[in-house]
Protein backbone atom coordinates (compact mmCIF):
# COMPACT_ATOMS: atom_id res chain seq x y z
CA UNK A 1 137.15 117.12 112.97
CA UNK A 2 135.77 116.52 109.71
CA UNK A 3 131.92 116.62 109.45
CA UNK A 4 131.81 117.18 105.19
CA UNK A 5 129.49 114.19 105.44
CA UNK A 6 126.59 116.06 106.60
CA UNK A 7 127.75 119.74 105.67
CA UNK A 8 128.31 120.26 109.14
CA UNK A 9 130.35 122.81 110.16
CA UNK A 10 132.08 122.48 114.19
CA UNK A 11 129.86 125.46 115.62
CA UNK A 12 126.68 123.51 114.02
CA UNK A 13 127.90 120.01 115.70
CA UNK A 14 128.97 121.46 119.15
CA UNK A 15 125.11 123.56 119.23
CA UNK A 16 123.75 119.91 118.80
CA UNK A 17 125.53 118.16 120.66
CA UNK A 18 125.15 120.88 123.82
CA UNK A 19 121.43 120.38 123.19
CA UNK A 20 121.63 116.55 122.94
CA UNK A 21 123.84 116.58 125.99
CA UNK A 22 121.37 119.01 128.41
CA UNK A 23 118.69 116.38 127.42
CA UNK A 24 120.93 113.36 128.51
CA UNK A 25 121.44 115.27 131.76
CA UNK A 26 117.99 116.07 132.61
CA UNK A 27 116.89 112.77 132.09
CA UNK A 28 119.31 111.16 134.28
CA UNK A 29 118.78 114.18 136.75
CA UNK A 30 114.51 113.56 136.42
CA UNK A 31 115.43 109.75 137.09
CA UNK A 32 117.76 110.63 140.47
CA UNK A 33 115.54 112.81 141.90
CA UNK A 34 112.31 113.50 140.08
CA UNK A 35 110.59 117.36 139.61
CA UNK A 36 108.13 118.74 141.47
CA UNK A 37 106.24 121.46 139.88
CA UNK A 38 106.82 125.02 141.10
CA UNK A 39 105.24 128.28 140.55
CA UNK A 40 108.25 131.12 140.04
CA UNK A 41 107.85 134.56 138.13
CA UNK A 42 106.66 132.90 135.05
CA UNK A 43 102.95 132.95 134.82
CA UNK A 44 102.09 128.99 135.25
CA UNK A 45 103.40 125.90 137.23
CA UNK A 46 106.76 124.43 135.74
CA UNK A 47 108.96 121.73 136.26
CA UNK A 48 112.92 121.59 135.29
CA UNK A 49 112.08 120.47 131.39
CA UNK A 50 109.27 122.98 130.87
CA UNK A 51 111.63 125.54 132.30
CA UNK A 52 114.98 124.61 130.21
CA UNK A 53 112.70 124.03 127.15
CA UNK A 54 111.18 127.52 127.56
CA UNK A 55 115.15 129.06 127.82
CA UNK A 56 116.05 127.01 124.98
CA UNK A 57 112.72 129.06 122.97
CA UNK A 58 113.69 132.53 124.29
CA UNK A 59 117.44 131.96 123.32
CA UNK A 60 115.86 131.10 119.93
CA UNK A 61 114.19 134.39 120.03
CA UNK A 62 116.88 136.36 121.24
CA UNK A 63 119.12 135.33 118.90
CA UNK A 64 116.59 136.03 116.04
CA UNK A 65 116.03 139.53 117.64
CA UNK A 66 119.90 140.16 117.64
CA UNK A 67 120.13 139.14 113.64
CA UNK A 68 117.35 141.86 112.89
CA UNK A 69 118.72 144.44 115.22
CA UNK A 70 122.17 144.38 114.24
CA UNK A 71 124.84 143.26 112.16
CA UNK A 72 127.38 142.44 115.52
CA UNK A 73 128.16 138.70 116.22
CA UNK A 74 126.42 136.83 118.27
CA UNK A 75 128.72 136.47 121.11
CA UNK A 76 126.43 138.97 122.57
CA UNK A 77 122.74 137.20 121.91
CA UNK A 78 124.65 134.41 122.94
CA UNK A 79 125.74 135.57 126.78
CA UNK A 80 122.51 137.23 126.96
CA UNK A 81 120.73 133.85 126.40
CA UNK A 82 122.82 132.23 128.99
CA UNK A 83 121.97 134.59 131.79
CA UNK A 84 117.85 134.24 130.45
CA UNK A 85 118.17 130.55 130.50
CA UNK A 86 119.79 130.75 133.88
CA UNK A 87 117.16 132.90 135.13
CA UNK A 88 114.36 130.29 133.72
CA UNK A 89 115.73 127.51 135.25
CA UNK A 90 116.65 129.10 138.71
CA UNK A 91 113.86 131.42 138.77
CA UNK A 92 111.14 130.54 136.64
């Protein structure tokens, strides 16, 4: 795949287009069978978009944490932030 034309390199485009593609599926999942808001273990009603936008923040934030604790790749922030965005989603 060549993405020179925006100095792109394949990690950056597949992030992207994983977060352009969880959007597409919410939407279409919000239009089949709309949210209802639910109170789980965080501290204030959610539906499925506030929870998967608050995962998508604390991935953010664990992956920040993980550059400034140590100089290991990020495979590691990164399966930690899929089991915390699980957790959100299911859970929160």
């Amino acid at each position: 795949m060549n993405f020179e034309w925006m100095a792109w390199t394949l990690p950056t485009a597949l992030f992207f287009t994983g977060i352009a593609s969880m959007l597409v599926l919410m939407t279409v999942w919000e239009l089949v069978s709309p949210t209802v808001e639910a109170k789980g273990f965080l501290p204030m009603r959610t539906t499925r978009g506030d929870r998967l936008f608050i995962g998508l923040l604390g991935s953010a934030f664990i992956h920040l944490g993980w550059l400034a604790a140590t100089d290991a790749a990020l495979w590691g922030a990164f399966g930690v932030s899929l089991v915390w965005t699980a957790l959100v989603i299911r859970f929160g």
